[in-house]
N, C-alpha and C. Protein backbone atom coordinates (compact mmCIF):
# COMPACT_ATOMS: atom_id res chain seq x y z
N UNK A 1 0.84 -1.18 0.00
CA UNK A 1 0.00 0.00 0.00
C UNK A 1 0.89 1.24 0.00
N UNK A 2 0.20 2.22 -1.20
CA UNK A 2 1.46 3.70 -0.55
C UNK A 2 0.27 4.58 -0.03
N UNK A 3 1.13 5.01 0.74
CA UNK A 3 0.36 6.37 1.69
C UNK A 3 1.10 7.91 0.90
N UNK A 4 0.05 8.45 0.24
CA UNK A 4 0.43 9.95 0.26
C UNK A 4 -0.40 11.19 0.86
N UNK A 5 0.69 11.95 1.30
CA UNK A 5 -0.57 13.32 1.50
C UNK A 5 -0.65 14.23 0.61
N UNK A 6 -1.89 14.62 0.94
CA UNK A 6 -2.16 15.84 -0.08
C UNK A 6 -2.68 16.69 0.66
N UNK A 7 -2.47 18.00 0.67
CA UNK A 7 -2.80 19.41 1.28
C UNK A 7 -3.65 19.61 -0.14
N UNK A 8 -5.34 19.62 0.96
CA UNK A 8 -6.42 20.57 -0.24
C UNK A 8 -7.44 20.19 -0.03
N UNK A 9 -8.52 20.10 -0.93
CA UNK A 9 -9.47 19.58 -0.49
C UNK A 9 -10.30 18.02 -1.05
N UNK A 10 -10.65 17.68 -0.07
CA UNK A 10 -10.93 15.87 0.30
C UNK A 10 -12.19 15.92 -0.79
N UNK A 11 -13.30 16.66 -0.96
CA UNK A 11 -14.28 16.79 -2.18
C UNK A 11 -13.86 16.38 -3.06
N UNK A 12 -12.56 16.79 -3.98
CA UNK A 12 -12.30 16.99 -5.31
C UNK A 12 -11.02 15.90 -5.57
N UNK A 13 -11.30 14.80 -4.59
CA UNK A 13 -10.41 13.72 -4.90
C UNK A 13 -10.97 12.29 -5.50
N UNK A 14 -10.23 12.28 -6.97
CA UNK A 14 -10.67 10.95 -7.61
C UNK A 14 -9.94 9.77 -7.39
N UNK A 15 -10.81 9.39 -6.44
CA UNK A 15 -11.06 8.10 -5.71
C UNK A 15 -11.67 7.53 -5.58
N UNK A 16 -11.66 6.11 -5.07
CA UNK A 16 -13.05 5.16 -5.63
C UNK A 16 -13.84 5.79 -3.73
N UNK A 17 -12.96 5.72 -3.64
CA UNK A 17 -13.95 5.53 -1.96
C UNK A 17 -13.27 7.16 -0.56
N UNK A 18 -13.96 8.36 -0.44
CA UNK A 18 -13.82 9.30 0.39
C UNK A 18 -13.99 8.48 2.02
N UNK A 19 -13.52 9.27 2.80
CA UNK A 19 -14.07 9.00 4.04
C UNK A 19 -13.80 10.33 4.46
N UNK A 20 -15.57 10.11 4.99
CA UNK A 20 -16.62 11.27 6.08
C UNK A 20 -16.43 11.43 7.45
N UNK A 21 -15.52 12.36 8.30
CA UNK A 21 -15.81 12.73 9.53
C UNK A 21 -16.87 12.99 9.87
N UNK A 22 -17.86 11.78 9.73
CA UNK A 22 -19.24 12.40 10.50
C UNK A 22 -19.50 12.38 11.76
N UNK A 23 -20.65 12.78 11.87
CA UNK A 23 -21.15 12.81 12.85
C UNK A 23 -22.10 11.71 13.46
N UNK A 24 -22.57 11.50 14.54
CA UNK A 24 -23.40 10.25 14.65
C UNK A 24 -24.69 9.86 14.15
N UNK A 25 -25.05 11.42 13.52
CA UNK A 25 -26.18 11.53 13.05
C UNK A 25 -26.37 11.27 11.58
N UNK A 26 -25.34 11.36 11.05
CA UNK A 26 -24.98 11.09 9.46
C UNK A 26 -25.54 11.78 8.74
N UNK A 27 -26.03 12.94 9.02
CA UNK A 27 -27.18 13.74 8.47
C UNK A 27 -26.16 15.18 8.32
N UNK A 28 -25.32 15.66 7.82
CA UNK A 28 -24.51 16.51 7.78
C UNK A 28 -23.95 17.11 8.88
N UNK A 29 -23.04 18.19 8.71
CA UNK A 29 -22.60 19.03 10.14
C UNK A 29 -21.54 19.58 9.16
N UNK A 30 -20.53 19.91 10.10
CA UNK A 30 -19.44 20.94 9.41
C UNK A 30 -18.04 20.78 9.01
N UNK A 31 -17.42 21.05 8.92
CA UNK A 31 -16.02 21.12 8.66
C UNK A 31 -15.96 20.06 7.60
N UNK A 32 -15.28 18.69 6.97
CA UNK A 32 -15.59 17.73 6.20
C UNK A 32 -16.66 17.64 5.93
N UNK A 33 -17.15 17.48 7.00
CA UNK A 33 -18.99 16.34 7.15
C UNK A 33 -19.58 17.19 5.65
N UNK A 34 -19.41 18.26 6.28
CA UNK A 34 -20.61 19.40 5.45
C UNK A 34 -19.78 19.85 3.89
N UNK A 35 -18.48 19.77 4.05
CA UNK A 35 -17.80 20.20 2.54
C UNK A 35 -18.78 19.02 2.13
N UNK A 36 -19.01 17.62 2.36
CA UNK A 36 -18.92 16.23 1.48
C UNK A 36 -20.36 16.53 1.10
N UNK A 37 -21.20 16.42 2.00
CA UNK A 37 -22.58 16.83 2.18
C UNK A 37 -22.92 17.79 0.68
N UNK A 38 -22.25 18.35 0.97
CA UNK A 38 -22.87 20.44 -0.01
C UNK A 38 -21.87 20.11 -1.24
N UNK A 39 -20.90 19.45 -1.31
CA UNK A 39 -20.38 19.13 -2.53
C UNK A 39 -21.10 18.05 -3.12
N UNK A 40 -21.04 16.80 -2.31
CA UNK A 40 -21.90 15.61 -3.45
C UNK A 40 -23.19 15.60 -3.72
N UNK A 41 -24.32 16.82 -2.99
CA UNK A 41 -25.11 16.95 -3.34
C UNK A 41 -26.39 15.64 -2.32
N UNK A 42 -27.31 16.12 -2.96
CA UNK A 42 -29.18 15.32 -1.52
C UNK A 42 -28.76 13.51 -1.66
N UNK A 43 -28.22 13.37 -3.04
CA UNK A 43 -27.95 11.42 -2.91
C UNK A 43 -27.60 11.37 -1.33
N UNK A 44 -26.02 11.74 -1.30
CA UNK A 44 -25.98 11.16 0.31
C UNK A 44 -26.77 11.57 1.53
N UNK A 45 -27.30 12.56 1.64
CA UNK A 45 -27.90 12.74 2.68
C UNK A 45 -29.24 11.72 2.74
N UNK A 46 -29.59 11.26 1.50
CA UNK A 46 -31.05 10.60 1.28
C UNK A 46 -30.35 9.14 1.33
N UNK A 47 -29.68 9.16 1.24
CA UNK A 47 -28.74 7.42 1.87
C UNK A 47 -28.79 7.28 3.39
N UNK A 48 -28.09 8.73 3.88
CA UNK A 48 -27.63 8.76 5.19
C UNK A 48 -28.88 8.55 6.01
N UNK A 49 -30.44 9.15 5.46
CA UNK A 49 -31.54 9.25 6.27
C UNK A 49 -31.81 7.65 6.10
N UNK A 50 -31.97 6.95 4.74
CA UNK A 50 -32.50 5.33 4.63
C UNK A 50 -31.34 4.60 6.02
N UNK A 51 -30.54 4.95 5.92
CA UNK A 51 -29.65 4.51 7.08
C UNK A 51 -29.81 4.57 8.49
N UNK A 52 -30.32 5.88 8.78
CA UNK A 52 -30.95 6.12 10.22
C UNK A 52 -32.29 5.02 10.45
N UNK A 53 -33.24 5.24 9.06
CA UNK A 53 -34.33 4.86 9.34
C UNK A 53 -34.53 3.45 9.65
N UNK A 54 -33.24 2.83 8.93
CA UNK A 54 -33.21 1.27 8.85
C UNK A 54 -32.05 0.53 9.91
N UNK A 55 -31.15 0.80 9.58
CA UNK A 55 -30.10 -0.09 10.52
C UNK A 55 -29.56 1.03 11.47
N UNK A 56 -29.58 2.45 11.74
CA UNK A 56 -29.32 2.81 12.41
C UNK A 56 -30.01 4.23 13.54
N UNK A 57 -30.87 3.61 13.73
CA UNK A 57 -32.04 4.55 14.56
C UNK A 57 -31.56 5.48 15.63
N UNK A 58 -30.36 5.15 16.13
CA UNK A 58 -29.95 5.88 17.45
C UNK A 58 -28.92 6.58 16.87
N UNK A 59 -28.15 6.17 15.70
CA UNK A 59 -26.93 6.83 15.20
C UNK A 59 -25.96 6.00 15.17
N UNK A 60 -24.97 6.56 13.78
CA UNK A 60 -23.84 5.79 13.89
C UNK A 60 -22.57 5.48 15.21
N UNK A 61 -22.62 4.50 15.67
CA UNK A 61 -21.93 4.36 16.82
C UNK A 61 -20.40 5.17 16.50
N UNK A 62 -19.44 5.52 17.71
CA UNK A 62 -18.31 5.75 17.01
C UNK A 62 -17.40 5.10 17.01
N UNK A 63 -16.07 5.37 16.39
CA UNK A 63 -15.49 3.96 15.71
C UNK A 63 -15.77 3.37 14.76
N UNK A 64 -17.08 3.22 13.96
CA UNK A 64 -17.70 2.55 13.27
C UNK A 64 -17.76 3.31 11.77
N UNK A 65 -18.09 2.13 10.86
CA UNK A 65 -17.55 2.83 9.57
C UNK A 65 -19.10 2.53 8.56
N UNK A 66 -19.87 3.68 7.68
CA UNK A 66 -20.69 2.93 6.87
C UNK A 66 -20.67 3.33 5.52
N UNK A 67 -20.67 2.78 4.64
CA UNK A 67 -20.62 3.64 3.23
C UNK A 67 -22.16 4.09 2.36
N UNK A 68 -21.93 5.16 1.82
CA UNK A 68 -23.01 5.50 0.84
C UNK A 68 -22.50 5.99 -0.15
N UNK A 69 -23.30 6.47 -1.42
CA UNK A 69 -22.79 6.73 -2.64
C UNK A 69 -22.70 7.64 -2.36
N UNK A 70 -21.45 8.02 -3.41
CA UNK A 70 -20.85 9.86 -2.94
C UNK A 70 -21.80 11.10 -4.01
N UNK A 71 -22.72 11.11 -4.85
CA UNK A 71 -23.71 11.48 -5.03
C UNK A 71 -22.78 12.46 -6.39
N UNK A 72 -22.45 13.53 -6.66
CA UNK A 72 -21.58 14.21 -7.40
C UNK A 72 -20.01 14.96 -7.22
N UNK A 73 -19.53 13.74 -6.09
CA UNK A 73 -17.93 13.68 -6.14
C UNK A 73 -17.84 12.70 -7.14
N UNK A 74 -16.08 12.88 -7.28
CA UNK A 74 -15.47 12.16 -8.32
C UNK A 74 -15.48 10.87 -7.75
N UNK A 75 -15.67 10.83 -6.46
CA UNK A 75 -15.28 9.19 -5.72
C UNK A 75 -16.62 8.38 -5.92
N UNK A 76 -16.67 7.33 -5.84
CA UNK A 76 -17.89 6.23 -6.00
C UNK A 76 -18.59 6.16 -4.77
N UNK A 77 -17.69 5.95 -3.75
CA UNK A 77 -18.92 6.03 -2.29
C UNK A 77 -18.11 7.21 -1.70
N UNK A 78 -19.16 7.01 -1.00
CA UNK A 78 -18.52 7.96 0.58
C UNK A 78 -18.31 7.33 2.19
N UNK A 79 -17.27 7.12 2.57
CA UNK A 79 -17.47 6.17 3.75
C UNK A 79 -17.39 6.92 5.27
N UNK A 80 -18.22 6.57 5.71
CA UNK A 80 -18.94 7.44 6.95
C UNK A 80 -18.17 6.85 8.43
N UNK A 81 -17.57 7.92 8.97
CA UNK A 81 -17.07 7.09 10.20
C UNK A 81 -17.68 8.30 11.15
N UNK A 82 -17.63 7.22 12.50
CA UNK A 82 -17.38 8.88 13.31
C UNK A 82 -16.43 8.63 14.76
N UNK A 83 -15.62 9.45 14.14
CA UNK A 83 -14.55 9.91 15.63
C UNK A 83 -14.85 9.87 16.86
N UNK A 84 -14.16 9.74 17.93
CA UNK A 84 -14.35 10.28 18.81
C UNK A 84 -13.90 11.23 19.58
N UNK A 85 -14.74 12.25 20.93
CA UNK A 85 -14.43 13.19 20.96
C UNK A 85 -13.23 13.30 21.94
N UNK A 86 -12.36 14.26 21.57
CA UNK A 86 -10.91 13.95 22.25
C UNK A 86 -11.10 14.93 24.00
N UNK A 87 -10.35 13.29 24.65
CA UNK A 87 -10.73 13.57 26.20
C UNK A 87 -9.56 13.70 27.02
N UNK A 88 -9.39 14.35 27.58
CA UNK A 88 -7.75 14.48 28.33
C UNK A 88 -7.67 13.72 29.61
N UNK A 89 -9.14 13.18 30.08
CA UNK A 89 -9.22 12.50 31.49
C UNK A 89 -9.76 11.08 30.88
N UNK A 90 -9.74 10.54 29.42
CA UNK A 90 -10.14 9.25 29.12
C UNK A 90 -8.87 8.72 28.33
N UNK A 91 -8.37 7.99 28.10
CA UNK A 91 -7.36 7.49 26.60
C UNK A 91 -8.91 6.81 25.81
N UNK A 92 -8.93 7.71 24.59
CA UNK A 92 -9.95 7.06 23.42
C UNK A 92 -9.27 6.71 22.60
N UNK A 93 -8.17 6.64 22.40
CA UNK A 93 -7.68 6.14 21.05
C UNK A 93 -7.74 5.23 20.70
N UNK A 94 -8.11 4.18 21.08
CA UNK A 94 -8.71 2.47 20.62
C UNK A 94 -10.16 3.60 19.96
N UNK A 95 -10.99 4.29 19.82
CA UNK A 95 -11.61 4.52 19.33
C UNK A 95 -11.47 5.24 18.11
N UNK A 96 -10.48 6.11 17.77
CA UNK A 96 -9.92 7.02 16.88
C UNK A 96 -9.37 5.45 15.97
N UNK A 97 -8.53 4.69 16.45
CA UNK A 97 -7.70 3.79 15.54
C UNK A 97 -8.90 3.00 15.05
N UNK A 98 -10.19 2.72 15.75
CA UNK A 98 -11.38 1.81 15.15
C UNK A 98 -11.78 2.25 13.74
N UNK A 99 -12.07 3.71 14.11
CA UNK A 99 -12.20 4.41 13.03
C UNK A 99 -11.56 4.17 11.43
N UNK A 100 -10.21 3.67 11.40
CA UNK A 100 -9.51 4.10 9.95
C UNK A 100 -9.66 2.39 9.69
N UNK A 101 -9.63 1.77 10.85
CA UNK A 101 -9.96 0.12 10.65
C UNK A 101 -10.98 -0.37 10.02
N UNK A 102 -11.65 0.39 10.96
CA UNK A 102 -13.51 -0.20 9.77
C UNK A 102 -13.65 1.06 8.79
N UNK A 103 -13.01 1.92 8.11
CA UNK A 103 -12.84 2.45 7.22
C UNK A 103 -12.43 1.56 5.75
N UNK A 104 -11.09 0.90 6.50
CA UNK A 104 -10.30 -0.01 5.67
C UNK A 104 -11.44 -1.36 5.45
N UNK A 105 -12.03 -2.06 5.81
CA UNK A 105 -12.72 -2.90 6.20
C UNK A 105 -14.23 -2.66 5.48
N UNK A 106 -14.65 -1.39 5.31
CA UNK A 106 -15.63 -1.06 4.30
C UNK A 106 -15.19 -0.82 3.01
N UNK A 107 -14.06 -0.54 2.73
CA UNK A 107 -13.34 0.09 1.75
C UNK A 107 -13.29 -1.45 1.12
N UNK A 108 -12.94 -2.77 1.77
CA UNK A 108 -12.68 -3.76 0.91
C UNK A 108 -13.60 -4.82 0.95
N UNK A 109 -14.86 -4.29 1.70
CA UNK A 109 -15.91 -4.98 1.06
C UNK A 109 -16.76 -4.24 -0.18
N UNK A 110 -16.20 -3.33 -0.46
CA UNK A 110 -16.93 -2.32 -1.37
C UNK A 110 -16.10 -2.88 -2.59
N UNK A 111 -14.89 -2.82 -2.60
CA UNK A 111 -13.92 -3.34 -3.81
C UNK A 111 -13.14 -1.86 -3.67
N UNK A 112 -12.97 -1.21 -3.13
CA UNK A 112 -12.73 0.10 -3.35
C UNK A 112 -10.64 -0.28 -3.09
N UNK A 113 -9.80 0.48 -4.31
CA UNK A 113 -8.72 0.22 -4.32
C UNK A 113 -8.11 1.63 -3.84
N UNK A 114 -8.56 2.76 -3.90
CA UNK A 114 -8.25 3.78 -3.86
C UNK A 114 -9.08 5.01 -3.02
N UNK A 115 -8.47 5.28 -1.20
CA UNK A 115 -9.79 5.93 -0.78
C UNK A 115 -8.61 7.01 -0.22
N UNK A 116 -9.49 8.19 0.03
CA UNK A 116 -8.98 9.07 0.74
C UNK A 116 -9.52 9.18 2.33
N UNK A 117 -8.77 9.79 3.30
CA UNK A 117 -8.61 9.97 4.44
C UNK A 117 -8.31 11.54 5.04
N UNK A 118 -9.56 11.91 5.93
CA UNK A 118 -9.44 13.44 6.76
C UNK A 118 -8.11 12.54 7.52
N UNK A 119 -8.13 14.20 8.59
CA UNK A 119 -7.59 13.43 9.57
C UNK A 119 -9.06 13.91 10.30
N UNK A 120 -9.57 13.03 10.93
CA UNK A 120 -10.47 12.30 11.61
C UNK A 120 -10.48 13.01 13.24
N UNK A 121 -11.57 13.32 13.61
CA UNK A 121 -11.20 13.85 14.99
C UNK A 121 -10.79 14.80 15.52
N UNK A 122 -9.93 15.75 14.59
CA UNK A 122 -8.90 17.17 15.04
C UNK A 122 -9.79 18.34 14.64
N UNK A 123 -11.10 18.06 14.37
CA UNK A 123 -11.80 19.75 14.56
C UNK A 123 -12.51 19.75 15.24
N UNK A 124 -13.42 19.99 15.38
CA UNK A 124 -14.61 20.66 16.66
C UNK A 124 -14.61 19.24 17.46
N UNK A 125 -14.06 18.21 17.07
CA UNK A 125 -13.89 17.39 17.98
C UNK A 125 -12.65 17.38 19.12
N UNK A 126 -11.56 18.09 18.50
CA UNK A 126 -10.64 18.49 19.25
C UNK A 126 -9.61 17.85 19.40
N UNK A 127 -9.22 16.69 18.81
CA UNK A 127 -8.08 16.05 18.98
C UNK A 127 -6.72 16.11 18.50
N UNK A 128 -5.52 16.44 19.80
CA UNK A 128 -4.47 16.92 19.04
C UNK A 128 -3.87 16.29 17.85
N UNK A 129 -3.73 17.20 16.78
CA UNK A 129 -3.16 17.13 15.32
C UNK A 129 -1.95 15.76 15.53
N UNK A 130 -1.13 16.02 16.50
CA UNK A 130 0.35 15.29 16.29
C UNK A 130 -0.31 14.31 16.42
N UNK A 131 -0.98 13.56 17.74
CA UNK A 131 -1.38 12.59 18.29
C UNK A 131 -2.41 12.06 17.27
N UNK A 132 -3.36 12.85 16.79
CA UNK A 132 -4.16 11.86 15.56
C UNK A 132 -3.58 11.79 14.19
N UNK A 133 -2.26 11.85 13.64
CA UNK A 133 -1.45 11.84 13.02
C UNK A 133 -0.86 10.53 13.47
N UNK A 134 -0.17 10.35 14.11
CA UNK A 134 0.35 8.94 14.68
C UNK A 134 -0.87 8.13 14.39
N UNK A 135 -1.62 8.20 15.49
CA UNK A 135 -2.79 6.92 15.47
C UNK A 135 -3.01 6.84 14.16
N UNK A 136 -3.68 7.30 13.32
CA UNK A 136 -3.76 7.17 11.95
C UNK A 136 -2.78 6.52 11.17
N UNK A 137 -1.44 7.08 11.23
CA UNK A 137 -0.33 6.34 10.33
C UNK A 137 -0.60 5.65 10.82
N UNK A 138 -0.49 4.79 12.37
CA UNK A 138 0.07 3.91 12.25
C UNK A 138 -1.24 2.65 12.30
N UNK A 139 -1.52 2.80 12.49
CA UNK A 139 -3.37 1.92 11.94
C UNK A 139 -3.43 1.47 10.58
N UNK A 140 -3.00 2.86 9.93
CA UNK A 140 -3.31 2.17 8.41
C UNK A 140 -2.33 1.06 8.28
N UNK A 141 -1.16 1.61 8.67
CA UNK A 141 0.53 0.69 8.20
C UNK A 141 -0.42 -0.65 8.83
N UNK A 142 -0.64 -0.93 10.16
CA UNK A 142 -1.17 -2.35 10.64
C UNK A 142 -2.25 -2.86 10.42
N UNK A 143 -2.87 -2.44 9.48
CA UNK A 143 -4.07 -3.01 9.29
C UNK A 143 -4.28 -3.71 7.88
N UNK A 144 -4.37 -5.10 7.44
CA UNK A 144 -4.22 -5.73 6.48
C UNK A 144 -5.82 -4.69 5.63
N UNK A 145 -5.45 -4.87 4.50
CA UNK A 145 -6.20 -3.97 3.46
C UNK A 145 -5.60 -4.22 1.83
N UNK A 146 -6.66 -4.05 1.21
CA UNK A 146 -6.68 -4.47 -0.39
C UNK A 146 -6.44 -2.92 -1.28
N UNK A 147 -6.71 -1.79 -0.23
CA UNK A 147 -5.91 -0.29 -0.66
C UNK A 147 -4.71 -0.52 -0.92
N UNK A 148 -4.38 -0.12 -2.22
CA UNK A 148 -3.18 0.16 -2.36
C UNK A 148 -3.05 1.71 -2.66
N UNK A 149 -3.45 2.44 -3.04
CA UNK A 149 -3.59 4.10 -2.79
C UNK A 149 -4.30 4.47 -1.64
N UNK A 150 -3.59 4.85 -0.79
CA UNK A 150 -4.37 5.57 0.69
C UNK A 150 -3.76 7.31 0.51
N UNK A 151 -4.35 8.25 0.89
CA UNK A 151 -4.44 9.27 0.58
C UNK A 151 -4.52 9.80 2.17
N UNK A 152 -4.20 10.58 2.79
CA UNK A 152 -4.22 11.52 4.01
C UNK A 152 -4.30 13.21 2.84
N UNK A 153 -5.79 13.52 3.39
CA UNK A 153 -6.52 15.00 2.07
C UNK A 153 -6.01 15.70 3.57
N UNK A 154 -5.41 16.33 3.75
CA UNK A 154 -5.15 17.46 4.81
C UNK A 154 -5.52 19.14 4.57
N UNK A 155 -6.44 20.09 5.06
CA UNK A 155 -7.05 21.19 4.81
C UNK A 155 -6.05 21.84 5.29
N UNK A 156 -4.99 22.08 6.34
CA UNK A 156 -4.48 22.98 6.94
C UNK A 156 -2.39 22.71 6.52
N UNK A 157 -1.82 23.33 6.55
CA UNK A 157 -0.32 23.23 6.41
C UNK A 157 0.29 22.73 7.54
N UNK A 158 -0.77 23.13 8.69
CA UNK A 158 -0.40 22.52 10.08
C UNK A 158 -0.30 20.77 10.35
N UNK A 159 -1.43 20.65 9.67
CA UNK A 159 -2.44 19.09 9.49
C UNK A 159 -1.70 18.20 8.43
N UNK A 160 -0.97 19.09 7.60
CA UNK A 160 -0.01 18.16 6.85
C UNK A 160 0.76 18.11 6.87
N UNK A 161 2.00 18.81 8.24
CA UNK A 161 3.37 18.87 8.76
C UNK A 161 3.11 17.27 9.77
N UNK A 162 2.10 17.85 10.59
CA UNK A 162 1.68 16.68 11.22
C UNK A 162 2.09 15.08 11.10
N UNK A 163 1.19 15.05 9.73
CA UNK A 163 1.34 13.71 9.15
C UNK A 163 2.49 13.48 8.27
N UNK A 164 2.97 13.98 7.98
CA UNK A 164 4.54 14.23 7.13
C UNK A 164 5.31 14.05 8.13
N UNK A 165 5.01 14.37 9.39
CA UNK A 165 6.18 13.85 10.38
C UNK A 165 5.74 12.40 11.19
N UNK A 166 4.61 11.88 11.45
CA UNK A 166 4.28 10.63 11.56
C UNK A 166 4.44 9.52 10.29
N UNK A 167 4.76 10.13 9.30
CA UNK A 167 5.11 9.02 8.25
C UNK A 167 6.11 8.93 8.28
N UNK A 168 6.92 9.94 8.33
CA UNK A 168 8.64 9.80 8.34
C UNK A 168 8.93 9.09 9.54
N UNK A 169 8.15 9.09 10.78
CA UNK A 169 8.96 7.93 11.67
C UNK A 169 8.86 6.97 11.56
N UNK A 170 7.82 6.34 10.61
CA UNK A 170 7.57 4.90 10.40
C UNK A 170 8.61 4.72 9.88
N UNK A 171 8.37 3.22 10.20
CA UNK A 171 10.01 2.20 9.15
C UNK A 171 10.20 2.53 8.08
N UNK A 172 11.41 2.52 7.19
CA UNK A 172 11.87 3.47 5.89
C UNK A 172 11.13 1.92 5.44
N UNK A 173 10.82 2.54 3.84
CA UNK A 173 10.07 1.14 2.72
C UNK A 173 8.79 0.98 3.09
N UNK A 174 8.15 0.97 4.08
CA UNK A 174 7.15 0.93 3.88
C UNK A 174 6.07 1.44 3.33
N UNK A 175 6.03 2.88 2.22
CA UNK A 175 5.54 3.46 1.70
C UNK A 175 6.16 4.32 0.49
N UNK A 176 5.89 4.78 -0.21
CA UNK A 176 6.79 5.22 -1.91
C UNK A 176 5.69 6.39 -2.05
């Protein structure tokens, strides 16, 4: 698998498969949620509602990963996770790392060879940049997957120093 980043925006990436910082509600919100939402247009949100109505009545748990069609992105689905919120008196990060797992894990029951990745968690959810930079690299690196293009879409210069420095500590070769 290679891992690259890209500084810009996660909408306008042709890929078979996006992934959604949503929310539990799957019904839009802001920062990602809402670029994906207001870019791909009512398909996903009218997925996201058949979803509430049917398998998920209370909301998407977090950690947990679901896909819908990405409606008028370039990508084929859209895969829905949702973070969790970053706690300084809990360790969640078994929940943050669930996240890119059942990401990967929807991604290859979909057939999807090529998905992109927020970083997950670091806005209004609050989780420090460095620290969800690590968890992320290093989840993807351990997690068996049929991706061979993984993508980290980073919005900020901050958000992609971040992960540019959690890839570089991983083992040299493991990524091109």
């Amino acid at each position: 698998m290679r891992i690259t980043l890209v500084q810009g925006d996660i909408t306008a990436q042709d890929v078979d498969a996006v992934v959604n910082a949503a929310n539990s509600s799957l019904l839009g919100g802001g920062g990602v949620d809402g670029a994906i939402h207001r870019r791909g247009g009512p398909a996903i949100l009218a997925e996201c509602r058949e979803l509430r109505a049917s398998h998920y009545g209370k909301g998407l748990p977090t950690g947990q990963a679901v896909a819908t069609t990405a409606g008028e992105l370039a990508a084929r689905w859209v895969i829905h996770t949702v973070g969790p919120v970053f706690s300084a008196a809990e360790d969640r990060s078994d929940l943050l790392a669930s996240c890119y797992r059942e990401s990967l894990r929807v991604a290859g029951e979909l057939g999807a060879t090529s998905v992109a990745f927020p970083a997950v968690s670091t806005g209004v959810y609050s989780w420090p940049m460095d620290d969800a930079a690590r968890i992320a690299i290093d989840t993807v690196r351990a997690t068996p997957t049929q991706v061979t293009d993984l993508r980290f879409v980073l919005f900020t210069q901050d958000a992609y120093t971040a992960f540019e420095e959690a890839l570089d500590a991983g083992s040299p070769g493991q990524d091109g």
